[in-house]
PDB file of N, CA and C in Angstrom:
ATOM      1  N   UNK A   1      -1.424   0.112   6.450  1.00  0.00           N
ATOM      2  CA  UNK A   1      -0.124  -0.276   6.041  1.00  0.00           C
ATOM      3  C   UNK A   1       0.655   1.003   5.779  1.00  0.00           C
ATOM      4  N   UNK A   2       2.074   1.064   6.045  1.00  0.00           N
ATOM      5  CA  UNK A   2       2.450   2.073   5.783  1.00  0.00           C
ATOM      6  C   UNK A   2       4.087   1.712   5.163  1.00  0.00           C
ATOM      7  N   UNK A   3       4.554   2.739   4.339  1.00  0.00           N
ATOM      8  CA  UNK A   3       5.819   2.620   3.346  1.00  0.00           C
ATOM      9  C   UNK A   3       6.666   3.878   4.147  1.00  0.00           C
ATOM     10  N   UNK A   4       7.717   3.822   3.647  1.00  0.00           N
ATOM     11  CA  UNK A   4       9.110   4.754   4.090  1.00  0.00           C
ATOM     12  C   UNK A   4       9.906   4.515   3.101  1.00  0.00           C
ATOM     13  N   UNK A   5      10.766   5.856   2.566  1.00  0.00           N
ATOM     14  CA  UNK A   5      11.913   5.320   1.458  1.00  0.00           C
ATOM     15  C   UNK A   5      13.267   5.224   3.024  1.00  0.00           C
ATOM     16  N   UNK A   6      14.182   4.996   2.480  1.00  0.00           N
ATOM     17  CA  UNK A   6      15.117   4.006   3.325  1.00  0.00           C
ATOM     18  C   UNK A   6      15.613   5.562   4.301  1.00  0.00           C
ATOM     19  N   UNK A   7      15.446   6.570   3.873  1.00  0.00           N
ATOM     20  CA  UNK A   7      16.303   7.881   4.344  1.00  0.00           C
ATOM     21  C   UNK A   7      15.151   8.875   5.528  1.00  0.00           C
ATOM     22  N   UNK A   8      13.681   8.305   5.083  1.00  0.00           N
ATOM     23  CA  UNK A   8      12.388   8.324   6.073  1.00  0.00           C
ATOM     24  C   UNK A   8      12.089   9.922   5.440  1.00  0.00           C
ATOM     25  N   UNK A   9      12.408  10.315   4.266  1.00  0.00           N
ATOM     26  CA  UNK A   9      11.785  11.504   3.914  1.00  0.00           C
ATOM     27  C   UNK A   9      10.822  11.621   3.140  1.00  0.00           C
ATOM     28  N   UNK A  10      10.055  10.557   2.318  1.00  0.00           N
ATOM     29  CA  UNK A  10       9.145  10.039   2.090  1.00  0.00           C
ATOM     30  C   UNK A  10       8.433   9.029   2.605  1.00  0.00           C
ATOM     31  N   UNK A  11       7.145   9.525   2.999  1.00  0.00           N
ATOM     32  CA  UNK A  11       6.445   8.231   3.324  1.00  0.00           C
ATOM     33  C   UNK A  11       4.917   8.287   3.019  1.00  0.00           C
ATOM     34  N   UNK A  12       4.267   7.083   3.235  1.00  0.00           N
ATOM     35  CA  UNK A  12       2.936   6.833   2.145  1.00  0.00           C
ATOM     36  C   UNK A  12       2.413   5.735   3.147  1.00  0.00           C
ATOM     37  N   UNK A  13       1.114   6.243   3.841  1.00  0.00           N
ATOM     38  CA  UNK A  13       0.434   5.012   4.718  1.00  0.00           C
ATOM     39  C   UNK A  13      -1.206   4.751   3.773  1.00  0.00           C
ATOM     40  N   UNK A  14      -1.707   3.371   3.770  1.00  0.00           N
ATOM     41  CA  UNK A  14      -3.354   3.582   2.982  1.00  0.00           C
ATOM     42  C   UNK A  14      -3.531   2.762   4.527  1.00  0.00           C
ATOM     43  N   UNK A  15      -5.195   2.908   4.356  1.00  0.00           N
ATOM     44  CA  UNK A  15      -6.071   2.003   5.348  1.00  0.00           C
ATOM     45  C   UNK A  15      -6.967   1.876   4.329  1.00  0.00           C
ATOM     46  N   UNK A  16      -7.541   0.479   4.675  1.00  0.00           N
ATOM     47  CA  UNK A  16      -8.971  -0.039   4.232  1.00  0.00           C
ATOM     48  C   UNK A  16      -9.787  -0.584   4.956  1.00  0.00           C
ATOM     49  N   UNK A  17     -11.212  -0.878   4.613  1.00  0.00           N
ATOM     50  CA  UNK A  17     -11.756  -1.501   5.620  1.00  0.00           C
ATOM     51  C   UNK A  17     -13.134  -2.273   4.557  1.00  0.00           C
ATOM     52  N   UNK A  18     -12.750  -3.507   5.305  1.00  0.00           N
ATOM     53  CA  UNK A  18     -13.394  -4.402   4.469  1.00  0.00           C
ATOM     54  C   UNK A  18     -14.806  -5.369   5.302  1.00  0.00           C
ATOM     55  N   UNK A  19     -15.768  -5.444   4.242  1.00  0.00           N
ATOM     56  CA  UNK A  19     -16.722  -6.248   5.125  1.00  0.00           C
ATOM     57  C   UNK A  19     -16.486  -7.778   4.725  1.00  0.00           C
ATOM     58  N   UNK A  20     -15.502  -8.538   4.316  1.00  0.00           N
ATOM     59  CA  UNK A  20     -15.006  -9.814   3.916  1.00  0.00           C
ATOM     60  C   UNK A  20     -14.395 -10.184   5.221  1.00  0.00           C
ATOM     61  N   UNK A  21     -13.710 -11.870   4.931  1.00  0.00           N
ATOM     62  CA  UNK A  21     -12.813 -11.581   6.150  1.00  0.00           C
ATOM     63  C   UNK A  21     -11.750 -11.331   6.147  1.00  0.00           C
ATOM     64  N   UNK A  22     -11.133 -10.945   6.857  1.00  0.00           N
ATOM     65  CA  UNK A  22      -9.909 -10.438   7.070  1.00  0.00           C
ATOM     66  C   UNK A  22      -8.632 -10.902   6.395  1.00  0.00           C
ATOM     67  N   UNK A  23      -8.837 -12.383   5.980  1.00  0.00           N
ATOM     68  CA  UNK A  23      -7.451 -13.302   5.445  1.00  0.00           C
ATOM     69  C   UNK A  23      -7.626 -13.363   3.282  1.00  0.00           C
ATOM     70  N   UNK A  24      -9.129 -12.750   3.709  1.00  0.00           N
ATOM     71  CA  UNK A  24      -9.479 -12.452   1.761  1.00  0.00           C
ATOM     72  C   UNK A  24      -8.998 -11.181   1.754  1.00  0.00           C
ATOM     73  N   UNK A  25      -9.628 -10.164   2.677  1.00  0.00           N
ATOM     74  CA  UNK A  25      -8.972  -9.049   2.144  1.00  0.00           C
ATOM     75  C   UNK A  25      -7.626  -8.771   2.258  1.00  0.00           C
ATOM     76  N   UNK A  26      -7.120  -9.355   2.748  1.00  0.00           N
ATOM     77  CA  UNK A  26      -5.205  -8.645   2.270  1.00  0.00           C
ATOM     78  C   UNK A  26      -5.052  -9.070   1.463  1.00  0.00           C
ATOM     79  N   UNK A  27      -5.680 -10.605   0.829  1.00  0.00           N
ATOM     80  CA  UNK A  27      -5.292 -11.319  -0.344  1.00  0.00           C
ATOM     81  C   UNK A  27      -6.028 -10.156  -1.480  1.00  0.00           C
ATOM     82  N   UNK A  28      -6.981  -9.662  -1.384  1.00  0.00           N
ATOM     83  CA  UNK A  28      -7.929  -9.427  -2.436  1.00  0.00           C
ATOM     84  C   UNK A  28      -6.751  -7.789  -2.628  1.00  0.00           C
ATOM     85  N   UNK A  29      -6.978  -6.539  -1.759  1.00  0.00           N
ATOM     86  CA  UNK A  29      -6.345  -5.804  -1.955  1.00  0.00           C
ATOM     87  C   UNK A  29      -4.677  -5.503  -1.699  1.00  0.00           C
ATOM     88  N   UNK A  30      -4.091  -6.276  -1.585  1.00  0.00           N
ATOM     89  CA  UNK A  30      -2.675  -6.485  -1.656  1.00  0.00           C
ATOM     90  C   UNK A  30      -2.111  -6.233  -2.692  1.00  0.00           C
ATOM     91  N   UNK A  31      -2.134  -6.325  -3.484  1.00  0.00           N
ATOM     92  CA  UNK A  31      -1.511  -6.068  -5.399  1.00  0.00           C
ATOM     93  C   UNK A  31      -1.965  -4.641  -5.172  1.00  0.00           C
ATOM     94  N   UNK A  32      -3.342  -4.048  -5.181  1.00  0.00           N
ATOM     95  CA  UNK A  32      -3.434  -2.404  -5.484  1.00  0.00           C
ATOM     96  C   UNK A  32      -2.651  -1.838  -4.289  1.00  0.00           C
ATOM     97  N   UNK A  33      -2.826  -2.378  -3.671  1.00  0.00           N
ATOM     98  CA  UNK A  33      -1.910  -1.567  -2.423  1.00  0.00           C
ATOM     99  C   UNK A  33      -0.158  -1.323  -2.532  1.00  0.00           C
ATOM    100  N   UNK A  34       0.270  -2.454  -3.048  1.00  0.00           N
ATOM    101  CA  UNK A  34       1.060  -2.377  -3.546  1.00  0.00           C
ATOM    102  C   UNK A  34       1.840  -1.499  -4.814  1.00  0.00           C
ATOM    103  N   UNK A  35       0.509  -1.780  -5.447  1.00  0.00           N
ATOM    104  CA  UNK A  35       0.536  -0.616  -6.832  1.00  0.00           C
ATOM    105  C   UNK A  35       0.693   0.896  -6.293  1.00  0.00           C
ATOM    106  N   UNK A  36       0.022   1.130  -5.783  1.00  0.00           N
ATOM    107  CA  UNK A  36      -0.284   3.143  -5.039  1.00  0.00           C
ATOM    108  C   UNK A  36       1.133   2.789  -4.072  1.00  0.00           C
ATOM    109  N   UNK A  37       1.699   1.924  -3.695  1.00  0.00           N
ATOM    110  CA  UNK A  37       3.256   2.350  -3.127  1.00  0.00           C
ATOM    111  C   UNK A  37       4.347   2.447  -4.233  1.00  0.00           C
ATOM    112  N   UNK A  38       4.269   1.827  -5.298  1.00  0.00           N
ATOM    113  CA  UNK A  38       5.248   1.874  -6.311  1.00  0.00           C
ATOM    114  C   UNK A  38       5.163   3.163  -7.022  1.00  0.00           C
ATOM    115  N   UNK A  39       3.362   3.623  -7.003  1.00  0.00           N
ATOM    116  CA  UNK A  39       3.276   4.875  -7.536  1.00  0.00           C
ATOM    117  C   UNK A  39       3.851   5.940  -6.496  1.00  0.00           C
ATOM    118  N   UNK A  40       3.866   6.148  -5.408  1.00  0.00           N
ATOM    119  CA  UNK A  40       3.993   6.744  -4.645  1.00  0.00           C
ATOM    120  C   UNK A  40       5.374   6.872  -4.714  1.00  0.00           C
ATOM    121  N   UNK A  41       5.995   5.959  -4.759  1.00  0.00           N
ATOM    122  CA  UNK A  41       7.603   6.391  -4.541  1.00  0.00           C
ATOM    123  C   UNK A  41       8.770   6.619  -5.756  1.00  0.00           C
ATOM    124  N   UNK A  42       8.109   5.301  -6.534  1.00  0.00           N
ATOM    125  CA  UNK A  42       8.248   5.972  -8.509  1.00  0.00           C
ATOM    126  C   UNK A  42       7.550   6.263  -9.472  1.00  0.00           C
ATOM    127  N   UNK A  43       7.094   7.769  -9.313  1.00  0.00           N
ATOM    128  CA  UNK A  43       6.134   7.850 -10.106  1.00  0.00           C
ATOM    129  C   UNK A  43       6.239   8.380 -11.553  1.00  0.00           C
ATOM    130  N   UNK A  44       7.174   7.996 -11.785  1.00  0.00           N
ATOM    131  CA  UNK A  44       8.071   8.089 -13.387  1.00  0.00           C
ATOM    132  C   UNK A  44       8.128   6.527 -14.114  1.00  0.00           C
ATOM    133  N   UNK A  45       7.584   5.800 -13.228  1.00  0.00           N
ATOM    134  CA  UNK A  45       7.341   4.344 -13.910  1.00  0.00           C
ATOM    135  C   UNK A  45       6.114   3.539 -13.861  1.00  0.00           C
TER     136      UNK A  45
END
């Protein structure tokens, strides 16, 4: 998955790899992934 701020001078990609299936793991790591992009782009909050 990968992030961009709107101006493309920041950007932040993760990969994972999961032995579940495929429709648990986005469910399962979706929120942290999410989290390390919010950190990534505000990391004053």
């Amino acid at each position: 998955m990968t992030f961009s701020s709107p101006d493309g001078r920041l950007q932040f990609a993760v990969s994972t790899t999961h032995k579940i299936p495929k429709h648990d793991a986005i469910t399962a790591v979706s929120p942290d992934i999410n989290k390390a992009a919010e950190a990534a782009f505000r990391p004053d909050t």
